[in-house]
C-alpha atoms as a PDB file:
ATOM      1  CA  UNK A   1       9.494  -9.679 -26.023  1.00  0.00           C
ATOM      2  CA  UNK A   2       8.792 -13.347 -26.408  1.00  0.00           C
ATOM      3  CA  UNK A   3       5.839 -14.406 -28.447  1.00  0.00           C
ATOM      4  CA  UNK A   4       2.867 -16.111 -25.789  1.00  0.00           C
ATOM      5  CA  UNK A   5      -0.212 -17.530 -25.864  1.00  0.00           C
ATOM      6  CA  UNK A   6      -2.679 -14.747 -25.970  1.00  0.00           C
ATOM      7  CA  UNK A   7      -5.579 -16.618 -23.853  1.00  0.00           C
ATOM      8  CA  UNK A   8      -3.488 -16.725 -20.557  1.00  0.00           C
ATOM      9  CA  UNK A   9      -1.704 -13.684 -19.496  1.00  0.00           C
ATOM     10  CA  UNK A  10       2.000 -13.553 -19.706  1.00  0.00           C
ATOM     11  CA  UNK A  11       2.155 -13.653 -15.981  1.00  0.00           C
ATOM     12  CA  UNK A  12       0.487 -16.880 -15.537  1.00  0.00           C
ATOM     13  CA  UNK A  13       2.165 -18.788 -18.146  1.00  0.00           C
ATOM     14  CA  UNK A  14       4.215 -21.659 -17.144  1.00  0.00           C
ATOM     15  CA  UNK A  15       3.630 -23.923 -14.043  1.00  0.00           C
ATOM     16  CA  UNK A  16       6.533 -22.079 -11.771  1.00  0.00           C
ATOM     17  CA  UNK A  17       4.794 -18.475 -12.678  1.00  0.00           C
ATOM     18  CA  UNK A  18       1.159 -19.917 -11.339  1.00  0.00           C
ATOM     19  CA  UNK A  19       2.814 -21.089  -8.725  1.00  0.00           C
ATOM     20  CA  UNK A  20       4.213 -17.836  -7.358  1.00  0.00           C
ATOM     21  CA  UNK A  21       1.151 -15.899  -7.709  1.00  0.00           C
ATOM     22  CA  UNK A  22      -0.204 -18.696  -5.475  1.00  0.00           C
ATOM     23  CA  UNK A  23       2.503 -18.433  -3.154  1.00  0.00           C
ATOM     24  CA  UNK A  24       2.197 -14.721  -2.617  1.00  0.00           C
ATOM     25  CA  UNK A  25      -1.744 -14.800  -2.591  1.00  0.00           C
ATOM     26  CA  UNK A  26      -0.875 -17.482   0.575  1.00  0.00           C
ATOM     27  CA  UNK A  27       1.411 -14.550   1.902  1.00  0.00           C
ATOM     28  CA  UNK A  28      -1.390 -11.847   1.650  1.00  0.00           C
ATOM     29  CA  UNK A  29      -3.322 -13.757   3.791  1.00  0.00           C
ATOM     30  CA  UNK A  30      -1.009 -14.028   6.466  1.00  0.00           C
ATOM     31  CA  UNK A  31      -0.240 -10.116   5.183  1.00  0.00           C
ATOM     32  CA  UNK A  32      -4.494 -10.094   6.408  1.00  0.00           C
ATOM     33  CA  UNK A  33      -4.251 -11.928   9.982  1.00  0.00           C
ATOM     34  CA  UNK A  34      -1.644  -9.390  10.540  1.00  0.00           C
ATOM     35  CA  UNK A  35      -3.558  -6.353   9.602  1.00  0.00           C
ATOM     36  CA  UNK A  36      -6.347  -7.936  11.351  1.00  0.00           C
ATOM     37  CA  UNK A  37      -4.687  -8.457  14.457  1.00  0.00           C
ATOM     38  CA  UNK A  38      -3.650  -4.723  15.063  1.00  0.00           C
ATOM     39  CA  UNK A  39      -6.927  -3.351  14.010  1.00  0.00           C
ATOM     40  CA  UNK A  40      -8.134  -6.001  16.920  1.00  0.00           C
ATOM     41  CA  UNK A  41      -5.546  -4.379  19.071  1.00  0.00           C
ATOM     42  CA  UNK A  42      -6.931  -0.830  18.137  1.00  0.00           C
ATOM     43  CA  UNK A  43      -9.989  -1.124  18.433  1.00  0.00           C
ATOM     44  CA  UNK A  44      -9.199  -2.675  21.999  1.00  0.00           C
ATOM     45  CA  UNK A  45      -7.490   0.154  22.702  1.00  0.00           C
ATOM     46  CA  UNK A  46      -8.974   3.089  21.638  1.00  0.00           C
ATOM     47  CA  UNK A  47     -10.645   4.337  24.331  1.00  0.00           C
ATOM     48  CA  UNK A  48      -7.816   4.034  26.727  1.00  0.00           C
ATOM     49  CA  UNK A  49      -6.909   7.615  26.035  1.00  0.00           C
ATOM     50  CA  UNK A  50      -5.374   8.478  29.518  1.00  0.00           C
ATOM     51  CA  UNK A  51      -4.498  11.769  29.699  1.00  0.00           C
ATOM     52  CA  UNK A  52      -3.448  12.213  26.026  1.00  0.00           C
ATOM     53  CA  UNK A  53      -5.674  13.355  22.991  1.00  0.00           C
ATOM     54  CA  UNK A  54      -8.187  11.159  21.012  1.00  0.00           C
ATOM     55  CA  UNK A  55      -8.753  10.557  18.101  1.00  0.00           C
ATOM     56  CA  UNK A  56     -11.053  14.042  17.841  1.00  0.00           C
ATOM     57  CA  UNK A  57      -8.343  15.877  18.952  1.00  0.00           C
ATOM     58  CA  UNK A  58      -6.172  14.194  16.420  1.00  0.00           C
ATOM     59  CA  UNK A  59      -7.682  13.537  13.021  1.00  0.00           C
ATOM     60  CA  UNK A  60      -7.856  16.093  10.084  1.00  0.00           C
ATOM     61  CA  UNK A  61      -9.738  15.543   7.687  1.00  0.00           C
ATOM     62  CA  UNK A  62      -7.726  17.582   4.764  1.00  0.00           C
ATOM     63  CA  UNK A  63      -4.622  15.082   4.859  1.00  0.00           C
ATOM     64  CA  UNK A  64      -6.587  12.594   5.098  1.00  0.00           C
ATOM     65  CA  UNK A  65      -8.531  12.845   2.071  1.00  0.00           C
ATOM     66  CA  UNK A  66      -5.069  13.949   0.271  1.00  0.00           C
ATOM     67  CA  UNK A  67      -3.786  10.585   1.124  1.00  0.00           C
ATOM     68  CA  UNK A  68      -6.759   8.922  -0.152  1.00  0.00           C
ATOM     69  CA  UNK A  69      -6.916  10.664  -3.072  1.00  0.00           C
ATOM     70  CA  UNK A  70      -3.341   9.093  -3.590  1.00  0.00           C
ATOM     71  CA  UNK A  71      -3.701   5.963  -3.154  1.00  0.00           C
ATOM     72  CA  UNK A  72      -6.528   5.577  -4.847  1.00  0.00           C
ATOM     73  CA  UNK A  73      -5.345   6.965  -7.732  1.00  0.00           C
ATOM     74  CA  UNK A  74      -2.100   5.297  -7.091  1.00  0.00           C
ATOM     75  CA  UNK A  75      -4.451   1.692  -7.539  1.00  0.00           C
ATOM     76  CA  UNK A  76      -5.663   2.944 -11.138  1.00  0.00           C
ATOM     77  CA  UNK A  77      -2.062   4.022 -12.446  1.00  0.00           C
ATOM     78  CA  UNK A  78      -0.557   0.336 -11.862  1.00  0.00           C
ATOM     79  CA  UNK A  79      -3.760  -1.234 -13.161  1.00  0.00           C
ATOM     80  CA  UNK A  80      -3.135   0.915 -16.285  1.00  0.00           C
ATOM     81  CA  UNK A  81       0.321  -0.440 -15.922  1.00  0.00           C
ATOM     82  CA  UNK A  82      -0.489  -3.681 -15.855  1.00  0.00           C
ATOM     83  CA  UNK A  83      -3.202  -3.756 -18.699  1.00  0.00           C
ATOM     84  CA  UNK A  84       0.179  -1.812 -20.899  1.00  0.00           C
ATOM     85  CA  UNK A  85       2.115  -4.905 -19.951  1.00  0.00           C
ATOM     86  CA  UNK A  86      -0.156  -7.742 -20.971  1.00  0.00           C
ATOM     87  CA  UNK A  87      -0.842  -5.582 -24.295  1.00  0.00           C
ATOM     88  CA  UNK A  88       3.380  -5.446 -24.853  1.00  0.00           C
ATOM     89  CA  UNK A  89       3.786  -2.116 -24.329  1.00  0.00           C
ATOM     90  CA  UNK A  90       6.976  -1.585 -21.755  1.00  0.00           C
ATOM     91  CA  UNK A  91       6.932   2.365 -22.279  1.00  0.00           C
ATOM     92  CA  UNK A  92       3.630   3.063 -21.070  1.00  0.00           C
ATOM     93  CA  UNK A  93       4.000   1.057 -18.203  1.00  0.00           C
ATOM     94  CA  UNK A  94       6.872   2.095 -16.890  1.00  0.00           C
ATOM     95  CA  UNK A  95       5.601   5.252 -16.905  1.00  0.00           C
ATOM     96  CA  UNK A  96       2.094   4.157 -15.209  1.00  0.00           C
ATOM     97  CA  UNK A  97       4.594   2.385 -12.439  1.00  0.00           C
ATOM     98  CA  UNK A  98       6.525   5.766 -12.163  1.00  0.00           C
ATOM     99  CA  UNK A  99       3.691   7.501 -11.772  1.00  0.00           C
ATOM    100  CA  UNK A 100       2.149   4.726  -9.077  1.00  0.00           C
ATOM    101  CA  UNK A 101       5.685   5.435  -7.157  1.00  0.00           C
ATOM    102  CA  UNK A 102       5.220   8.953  -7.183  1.00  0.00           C
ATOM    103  CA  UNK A 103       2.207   8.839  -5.939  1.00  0.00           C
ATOM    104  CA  UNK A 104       3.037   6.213  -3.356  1.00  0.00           C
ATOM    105  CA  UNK A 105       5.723   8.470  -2.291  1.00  0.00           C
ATOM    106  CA  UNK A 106       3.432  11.284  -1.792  1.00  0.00           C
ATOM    107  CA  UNK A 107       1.687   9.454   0.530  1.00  0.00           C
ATOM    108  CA  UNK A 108       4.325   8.568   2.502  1.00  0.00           C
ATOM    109  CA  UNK A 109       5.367  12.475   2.528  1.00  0.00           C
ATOM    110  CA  UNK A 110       1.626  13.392   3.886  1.00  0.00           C
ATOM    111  CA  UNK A 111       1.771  10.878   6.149  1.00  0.00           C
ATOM    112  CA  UNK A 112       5.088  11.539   7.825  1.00  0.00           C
ATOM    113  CA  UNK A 113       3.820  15.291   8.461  1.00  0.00           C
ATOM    114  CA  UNK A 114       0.879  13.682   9.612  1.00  0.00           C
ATOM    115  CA  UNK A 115       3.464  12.036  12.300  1.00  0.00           C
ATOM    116  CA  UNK A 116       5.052  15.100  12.986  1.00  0.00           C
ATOM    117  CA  UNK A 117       2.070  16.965  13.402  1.00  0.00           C
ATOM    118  CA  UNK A 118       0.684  14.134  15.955  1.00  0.00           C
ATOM    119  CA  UNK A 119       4.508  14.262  17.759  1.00  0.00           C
ATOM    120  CA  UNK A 120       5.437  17.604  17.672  1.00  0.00           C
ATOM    121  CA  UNK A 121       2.191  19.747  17.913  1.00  0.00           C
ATOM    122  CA  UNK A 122      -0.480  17.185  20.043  1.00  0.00           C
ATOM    123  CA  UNK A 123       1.710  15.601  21.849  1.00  0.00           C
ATOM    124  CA  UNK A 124       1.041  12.072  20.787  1.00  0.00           C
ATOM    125  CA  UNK A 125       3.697   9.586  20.861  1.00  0.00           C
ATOM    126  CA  UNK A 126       3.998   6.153  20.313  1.00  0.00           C
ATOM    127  CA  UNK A 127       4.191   6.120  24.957  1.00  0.00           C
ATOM    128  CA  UNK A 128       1.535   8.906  25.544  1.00  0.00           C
ATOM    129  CA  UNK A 129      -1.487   6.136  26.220  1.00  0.00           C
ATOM    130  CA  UNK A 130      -3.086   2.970  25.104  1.00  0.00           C
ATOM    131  CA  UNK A 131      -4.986   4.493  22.155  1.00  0.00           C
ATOM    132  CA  UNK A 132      -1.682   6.346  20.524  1.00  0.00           C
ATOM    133  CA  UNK A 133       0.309   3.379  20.912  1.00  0.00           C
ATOM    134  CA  UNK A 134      -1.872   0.974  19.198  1.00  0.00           C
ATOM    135  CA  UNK A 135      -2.688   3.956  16.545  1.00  0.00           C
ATOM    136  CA  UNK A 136       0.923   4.487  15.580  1.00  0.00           C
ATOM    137  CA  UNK A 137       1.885   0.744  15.853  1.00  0.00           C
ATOM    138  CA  UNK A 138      -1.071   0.265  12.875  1.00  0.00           C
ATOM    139  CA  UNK A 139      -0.383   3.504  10.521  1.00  0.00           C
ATOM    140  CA  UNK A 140       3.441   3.080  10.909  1.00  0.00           C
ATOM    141  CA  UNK A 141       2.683  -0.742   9.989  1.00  0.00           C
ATOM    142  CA  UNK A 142       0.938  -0.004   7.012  1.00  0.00           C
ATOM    143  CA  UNK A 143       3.311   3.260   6.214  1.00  0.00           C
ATOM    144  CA  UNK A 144       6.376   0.886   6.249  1.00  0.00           C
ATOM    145  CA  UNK A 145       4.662  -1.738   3.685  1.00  0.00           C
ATOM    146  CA  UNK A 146       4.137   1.181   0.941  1.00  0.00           C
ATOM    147  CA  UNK A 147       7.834   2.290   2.066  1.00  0.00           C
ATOM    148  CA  UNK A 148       8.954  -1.087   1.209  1.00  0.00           C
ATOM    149  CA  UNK A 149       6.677  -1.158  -1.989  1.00  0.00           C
ATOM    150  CA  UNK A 150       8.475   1.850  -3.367  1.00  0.00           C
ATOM    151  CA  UNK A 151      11.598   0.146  -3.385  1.00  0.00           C
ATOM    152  CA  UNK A 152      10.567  -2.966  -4.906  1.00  0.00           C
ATOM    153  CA  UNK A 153       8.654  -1.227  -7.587  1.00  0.00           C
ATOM    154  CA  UNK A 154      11.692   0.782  -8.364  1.00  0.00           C
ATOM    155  CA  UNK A 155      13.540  -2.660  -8.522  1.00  0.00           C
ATOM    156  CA  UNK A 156      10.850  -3.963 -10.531  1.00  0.00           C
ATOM    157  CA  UNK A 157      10.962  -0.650 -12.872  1.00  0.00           C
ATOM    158  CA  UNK A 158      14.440  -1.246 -13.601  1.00  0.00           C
ATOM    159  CA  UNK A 159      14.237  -4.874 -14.439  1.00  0.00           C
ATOM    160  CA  UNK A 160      11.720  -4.008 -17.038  1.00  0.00           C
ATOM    161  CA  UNK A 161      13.611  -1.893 -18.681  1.00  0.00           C
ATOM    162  CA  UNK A 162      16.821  -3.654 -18.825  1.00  0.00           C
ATOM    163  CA  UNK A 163      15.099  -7.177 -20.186  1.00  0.00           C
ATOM    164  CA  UNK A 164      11.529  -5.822 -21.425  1.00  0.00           C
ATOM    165  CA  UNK A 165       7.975  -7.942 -20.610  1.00  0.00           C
ATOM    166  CA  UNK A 166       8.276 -11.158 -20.533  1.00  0.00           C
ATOM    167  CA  UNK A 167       7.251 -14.229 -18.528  1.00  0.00           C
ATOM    168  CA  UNK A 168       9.510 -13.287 -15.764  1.00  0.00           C
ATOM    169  CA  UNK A 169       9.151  -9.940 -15.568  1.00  0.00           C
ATOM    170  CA  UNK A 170       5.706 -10.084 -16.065  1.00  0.00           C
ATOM    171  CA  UNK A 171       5.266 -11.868 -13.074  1.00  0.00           C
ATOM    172  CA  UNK A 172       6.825 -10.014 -10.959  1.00  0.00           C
ATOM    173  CA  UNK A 173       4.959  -6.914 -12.090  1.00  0.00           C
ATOM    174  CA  UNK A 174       1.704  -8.528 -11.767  1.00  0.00           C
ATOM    175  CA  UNK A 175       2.665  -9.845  -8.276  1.00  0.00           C
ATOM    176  CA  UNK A 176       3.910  -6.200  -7.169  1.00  0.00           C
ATOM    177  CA  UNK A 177       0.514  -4.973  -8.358  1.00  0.00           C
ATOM    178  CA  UNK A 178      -1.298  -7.361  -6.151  1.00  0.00           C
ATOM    179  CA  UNK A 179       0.663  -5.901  -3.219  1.00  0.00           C
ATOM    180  CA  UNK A 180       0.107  -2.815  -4.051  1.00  0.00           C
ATOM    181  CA  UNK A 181      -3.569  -3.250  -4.279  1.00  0.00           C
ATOM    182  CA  UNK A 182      -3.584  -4.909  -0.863  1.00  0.00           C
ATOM    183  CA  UNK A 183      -2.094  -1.944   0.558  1.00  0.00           C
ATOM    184  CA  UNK A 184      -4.872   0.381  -1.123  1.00  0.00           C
ATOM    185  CA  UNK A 185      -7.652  -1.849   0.673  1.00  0.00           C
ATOM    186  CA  UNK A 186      -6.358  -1.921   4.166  1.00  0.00           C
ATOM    187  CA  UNK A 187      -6.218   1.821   3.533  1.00  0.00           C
ATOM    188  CA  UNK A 188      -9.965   1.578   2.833  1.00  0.00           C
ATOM    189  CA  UNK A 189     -10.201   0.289   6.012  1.00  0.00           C
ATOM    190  CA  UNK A 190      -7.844   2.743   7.688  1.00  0.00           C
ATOM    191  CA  UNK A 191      -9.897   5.599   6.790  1.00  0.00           C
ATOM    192  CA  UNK A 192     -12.961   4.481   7.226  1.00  0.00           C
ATOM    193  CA  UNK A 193     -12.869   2.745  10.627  1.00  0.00           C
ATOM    194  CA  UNK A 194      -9.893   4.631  12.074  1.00  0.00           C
ATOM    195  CA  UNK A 195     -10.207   8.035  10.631  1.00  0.00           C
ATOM    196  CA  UNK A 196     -13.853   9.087  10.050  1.00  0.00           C
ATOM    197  CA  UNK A 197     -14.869   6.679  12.820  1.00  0.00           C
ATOM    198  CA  UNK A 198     -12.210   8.670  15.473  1.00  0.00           C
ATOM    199  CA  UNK A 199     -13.891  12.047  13.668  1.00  0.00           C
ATOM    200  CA  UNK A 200     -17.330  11.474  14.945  1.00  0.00           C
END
């Protein structure tokens, strides 16, 4: 590991590293307007239930909570990893980005049953009404960005442990954490104004 200056995170050291944390803080916020939109398109839509099930007949609270409980956690383990990579440490975090992956992944494993569940057992495809449409078109959204994040922290994982921490790899750790936290807050939002909301 290169030596660096201890009062500025390895990530943010040199002008082209600041530069791409900017650049991908620019692409969360489009990564927001997005978001934004389809909740706007939900919540449009969520009373157009037709002749298909709401969100009552839908929503359990047990998976729910499961996937919570794994995301959340999932948004401690790489801020462990992240605090092991400014102190030098590439064995601990790798393992706190293994065990954000795995955790990650076992979200996406509730969340497909979820799916199924909705498909298979209520009825409730992507065509059945309004309301299922614009619910599938925002979970699947959000499902497929923590689908894509468990590849790229697998590619990121790898990296690290073929050249160890430094500038470069630091920054694109600390730049896959920031995604990954952005996914753990528009779950926030998922499960409070989608789930418990369509509960009541």
């Amino acid at each position: 590991m290169s030596k660096h200056n201890n009062s500025v995170p390895l990530e943010y050291q040199g002008e082209e590293n600041d530069l791409k944390i900017f650049g991908f803080w620019v692409f969360l916020g489009a990564e927001i307007v997005l978001f934004a939109t389809l909740f706007t398109a939900y919540f449009t839509l969520v009373d157009r239930t037709g002749s298909g099930p709401t969100g009552v007949d839908l929503f359990e609270l047990p998976p729910v909570i499961l996937e919570t409980f794994l995301l959340l956690t999932s948004s401690f383990t790489i801020g462990l990893g992240v605090h092991a990579m400014r102190l030098g440490r590439v064995k601990p975090m790798i393992v706190f980005y293994i065990i954000t992956l795995i955790l990650g992944a076992g979200f996406i494993a509730v969340e497909i049953d979820e799916f199924i569940t909705y498909i298979y057992h209520e009825d409730a495809t992507i065509q059945t009404s309004a309301f299922t449409s614009s619910l599938m078109t925002l979970l699947g959204t959000h499902g497929a960005h923590v689908s894509f994040g468990l590849l790229w922290g697998i590619a990121i994982i790898i990296q690290v442990a073929k050249h160890g921490i430094n500038k470069r790899t630091a920054n694109k750790a600390f730049i896959f954490s920031l995604y990954w936290h952005f996914l753990d807050v528009v779950w926030i939002f998922l499960f409070s104004f989608i789930y418990l909301k369509g509960m009541m």
